[in-house]
N, C-alpha and C. Protein backbone atom coordinates (compact mmCIF):
# COMPACT_ATOMS: atom_id res chain seq x y z
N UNK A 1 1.88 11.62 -5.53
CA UNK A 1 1.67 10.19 -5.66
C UNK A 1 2.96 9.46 -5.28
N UNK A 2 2.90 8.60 -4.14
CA UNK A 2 4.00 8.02 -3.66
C UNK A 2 4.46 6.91 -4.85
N UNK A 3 5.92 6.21 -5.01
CA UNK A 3 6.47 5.61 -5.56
C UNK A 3 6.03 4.45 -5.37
N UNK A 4 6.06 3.05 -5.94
CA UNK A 4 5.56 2.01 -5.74
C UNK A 4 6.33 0.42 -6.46
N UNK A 5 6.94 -0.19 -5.37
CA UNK A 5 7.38 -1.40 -6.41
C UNK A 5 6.23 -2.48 -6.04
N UNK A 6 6.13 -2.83 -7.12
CA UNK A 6 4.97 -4.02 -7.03
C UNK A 6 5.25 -5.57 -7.50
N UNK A 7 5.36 -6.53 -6.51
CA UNK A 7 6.02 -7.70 -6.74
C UNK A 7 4.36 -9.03 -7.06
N UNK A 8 4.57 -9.12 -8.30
CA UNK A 8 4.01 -10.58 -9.27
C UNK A 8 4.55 -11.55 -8.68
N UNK A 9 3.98 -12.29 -8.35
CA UNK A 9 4.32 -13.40 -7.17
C UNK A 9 2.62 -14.53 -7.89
N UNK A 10 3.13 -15.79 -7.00
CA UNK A 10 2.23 -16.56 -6.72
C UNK A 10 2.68 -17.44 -5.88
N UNK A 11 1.63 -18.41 -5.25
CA UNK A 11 2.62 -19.13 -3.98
C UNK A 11 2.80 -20.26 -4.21
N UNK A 12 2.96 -20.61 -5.45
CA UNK A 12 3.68 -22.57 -5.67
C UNK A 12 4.83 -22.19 -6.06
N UNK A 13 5.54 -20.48 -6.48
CA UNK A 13 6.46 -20.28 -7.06
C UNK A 13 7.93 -20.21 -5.56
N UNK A 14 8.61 -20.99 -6.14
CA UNK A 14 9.64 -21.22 -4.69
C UNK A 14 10.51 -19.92 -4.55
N UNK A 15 11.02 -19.62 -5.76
CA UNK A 15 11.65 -17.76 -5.81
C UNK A 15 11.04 -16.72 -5.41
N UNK A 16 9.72 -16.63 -5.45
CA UNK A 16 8.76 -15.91 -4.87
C UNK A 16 8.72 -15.58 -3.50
N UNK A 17 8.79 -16.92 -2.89
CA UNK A 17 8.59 -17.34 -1.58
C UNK A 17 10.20 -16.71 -1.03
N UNK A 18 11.08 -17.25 -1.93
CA UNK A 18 12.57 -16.73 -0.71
C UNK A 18 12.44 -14.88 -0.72
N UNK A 19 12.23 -14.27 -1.96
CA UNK A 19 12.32 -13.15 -1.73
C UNK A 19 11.24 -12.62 -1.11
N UNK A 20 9.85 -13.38 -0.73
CA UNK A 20 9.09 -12.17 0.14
C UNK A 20 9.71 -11.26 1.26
N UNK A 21 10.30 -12.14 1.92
CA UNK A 21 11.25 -11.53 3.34
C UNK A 21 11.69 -10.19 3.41
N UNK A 22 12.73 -10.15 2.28
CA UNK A 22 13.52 -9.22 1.80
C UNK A 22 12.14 -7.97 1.18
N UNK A 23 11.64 -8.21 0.60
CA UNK A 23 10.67 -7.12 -0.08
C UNK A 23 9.91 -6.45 1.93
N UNK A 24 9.30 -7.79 2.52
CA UNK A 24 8.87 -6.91 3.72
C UNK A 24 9.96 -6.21 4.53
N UNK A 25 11.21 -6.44 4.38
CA UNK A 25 12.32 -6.06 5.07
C UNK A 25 12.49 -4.61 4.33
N UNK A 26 12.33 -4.48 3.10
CA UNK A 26 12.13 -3.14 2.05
C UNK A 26 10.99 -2.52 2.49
N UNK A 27 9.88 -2.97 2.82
CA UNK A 27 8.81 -2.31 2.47
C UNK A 27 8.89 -1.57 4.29
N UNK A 28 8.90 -2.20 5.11
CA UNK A 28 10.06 -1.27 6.35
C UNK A 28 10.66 -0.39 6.25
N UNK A 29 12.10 -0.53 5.74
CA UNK A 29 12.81 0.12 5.46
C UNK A 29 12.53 2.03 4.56
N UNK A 30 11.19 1.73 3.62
CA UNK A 30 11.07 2.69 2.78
C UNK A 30 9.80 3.10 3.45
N UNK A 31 9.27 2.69 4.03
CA UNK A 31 7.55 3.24 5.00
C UNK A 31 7.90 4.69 4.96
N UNK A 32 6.74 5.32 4.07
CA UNK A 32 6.56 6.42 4.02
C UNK A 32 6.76 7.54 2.95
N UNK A 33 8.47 6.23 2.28
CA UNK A 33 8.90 7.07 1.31
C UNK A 33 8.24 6.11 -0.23
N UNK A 34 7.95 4.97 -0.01
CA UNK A 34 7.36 4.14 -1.32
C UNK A 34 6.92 2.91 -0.93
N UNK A 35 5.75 2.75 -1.47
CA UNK A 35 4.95 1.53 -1.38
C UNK A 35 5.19 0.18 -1.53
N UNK A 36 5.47 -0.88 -0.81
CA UNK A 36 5.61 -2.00 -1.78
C UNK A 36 4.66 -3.15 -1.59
N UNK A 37 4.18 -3.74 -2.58
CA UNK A 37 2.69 -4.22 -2.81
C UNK A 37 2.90 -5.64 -3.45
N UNK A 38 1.99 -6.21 -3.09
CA UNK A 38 1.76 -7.63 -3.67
C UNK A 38 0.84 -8.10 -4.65
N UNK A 39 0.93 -8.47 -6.24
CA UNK A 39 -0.30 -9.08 -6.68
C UNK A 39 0.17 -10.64 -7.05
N UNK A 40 -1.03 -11.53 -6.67
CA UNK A 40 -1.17 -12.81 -6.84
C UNK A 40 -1.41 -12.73 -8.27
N UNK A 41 -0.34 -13.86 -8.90
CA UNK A 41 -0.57 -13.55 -10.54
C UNK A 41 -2.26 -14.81 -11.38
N UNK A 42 -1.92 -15.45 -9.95
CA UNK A 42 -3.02 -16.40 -10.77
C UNK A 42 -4.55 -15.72 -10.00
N UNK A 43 -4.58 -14.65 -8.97
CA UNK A 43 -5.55 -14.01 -9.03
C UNK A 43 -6.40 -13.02 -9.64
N UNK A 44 -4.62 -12.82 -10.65
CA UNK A 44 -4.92 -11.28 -11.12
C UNK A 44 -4.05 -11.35 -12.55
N UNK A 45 -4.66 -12.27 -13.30
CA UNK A 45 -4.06 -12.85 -14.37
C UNK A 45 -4.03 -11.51 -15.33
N UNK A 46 -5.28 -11.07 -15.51
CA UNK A 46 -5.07 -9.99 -16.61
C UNK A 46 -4.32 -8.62 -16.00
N UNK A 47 -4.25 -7.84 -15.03
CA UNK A 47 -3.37 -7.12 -14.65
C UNK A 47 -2.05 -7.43 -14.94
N UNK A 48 -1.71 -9.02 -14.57
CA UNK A 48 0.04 -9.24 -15.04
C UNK A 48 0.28 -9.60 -16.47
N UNK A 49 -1.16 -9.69 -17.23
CA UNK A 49 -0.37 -9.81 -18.72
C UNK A 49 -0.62 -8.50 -19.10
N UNK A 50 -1.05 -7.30 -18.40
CA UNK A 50 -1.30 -5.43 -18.85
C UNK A 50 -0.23 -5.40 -18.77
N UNK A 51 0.95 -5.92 -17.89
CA UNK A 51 2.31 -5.44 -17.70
C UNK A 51 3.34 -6.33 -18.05
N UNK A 52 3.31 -7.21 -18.73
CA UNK A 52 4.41 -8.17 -19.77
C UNK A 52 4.90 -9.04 -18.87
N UNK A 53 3.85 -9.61 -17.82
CA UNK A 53 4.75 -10.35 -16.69
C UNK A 53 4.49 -11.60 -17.12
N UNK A 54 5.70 -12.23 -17.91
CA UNK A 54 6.16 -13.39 -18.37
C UNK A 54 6.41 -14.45 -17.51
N UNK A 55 7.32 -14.22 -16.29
CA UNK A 55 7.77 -14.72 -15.42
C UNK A 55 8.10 -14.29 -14.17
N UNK A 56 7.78 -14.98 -12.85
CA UNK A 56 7.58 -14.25 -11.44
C UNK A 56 8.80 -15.46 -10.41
N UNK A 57 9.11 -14.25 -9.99
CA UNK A 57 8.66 -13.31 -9.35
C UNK A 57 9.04 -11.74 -10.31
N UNK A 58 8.57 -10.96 -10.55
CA UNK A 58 8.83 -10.02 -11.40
C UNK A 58 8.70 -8.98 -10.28
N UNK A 59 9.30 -8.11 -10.46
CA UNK A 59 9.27 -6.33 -9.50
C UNK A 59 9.37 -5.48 -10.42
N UNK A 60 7.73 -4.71 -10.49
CA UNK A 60 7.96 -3.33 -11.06
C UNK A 60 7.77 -1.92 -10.41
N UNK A 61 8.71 -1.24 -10.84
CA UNK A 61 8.91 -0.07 -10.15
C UNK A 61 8.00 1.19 -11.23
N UNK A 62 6.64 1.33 -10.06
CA UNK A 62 6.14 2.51 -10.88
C UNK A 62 6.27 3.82 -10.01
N UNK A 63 5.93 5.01 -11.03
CA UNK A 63 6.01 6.37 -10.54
C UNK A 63 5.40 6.97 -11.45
N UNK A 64 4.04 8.22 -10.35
CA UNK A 64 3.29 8.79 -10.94
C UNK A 64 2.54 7.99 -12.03
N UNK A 65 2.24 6.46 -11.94
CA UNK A 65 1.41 5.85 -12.92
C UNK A 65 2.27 5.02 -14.09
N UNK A 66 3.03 5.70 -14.23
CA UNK A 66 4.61 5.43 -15.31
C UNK A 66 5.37 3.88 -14.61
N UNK A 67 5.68 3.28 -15.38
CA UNK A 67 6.95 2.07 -14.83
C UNK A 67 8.24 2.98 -15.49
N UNK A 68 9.16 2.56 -14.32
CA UNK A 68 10.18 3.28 -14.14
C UNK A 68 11.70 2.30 -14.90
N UNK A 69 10.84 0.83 -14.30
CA UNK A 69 12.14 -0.10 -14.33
C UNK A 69 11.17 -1.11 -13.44
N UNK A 70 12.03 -2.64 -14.11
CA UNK A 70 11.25 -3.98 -13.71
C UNK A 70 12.87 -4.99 -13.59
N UNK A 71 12.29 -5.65 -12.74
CA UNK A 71 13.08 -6.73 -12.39
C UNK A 71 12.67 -8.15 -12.28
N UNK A 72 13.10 -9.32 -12.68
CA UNK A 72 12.74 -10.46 -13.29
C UNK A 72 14.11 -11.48 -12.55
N UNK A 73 13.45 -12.31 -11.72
CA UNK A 73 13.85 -13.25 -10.93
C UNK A 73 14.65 -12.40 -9.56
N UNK A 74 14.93 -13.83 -8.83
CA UNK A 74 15.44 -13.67 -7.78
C UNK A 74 16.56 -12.85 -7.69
N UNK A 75 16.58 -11.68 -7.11
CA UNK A 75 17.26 -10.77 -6.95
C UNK A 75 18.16 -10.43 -5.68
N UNK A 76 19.40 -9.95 -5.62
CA UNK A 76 19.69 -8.93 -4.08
C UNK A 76 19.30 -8.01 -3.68
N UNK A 77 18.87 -8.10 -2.22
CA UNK A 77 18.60 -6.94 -1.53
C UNK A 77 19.06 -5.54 -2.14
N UNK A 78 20.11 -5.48 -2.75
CA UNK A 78 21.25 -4.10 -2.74
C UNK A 78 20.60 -4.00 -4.46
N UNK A 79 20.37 -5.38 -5.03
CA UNK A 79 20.25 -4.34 -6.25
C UNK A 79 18.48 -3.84 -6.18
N UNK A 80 17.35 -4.48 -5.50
CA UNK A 80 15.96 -3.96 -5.16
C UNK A 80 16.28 -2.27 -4.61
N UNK A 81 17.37 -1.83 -3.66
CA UNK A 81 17.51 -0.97 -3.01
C UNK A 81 17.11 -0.07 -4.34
N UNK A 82 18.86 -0.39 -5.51
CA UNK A 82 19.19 0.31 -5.92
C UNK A 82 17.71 1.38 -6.84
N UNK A 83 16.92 -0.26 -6.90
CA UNK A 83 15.77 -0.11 -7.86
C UNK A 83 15.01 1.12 -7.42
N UNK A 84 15.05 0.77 -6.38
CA UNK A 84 13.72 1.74 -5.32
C UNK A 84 14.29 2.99 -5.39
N UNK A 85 15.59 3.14 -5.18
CA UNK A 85 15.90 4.95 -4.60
C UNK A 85 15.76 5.17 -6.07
N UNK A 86 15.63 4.67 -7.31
CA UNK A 86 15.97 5.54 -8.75
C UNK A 86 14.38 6.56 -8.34
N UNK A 87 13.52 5.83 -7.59
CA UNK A 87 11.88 6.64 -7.74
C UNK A 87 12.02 7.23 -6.51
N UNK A 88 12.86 7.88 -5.83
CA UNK A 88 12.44 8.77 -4.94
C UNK A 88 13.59 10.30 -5.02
């Protein structure tokens, strides 16, 4: 089961919006070695309160089904990296 960070987003959220870039610039970067995925929080309201998502843009890093580690607001590239290689 491949690794997976999954970014809680919605699109009136302006932090959301600067880091998509960077996540597709990741999700490049890791093709092959881990997934990275999008859920709309006001589409998918009860999935983001299954996972304590208070506030978005949120990134959680799952493995084998498990969350590994989550991240909460606008972030750097280098520390998402760091996030991602802990699951591979």
């Amino acid at each position: 089961d491949r690794p997976a960070l999954v970014d809680f987003w919605a699109p009136w959220c302006g932090p959301c919006r600067a880091i998509a870039p960077v996540l597709e610039e990741l999700a490049v970067e890791y093709k092959g070695k881990l997934t990275v995925a999008k859920v709309n929080v006001d589409e998918n309201r009860k999935l983001a309160g299954n996972h304590g998502v208070m506030s978005i843009p949120t990134m959680i890093l799952f493995k084998n089904g498990k969350v590994l580690d989550k991240v909460i607001g606008l972030v750097p590239k280098e520390r998402l990296k760091e996030l991602m290689d802990k699951a591979l």
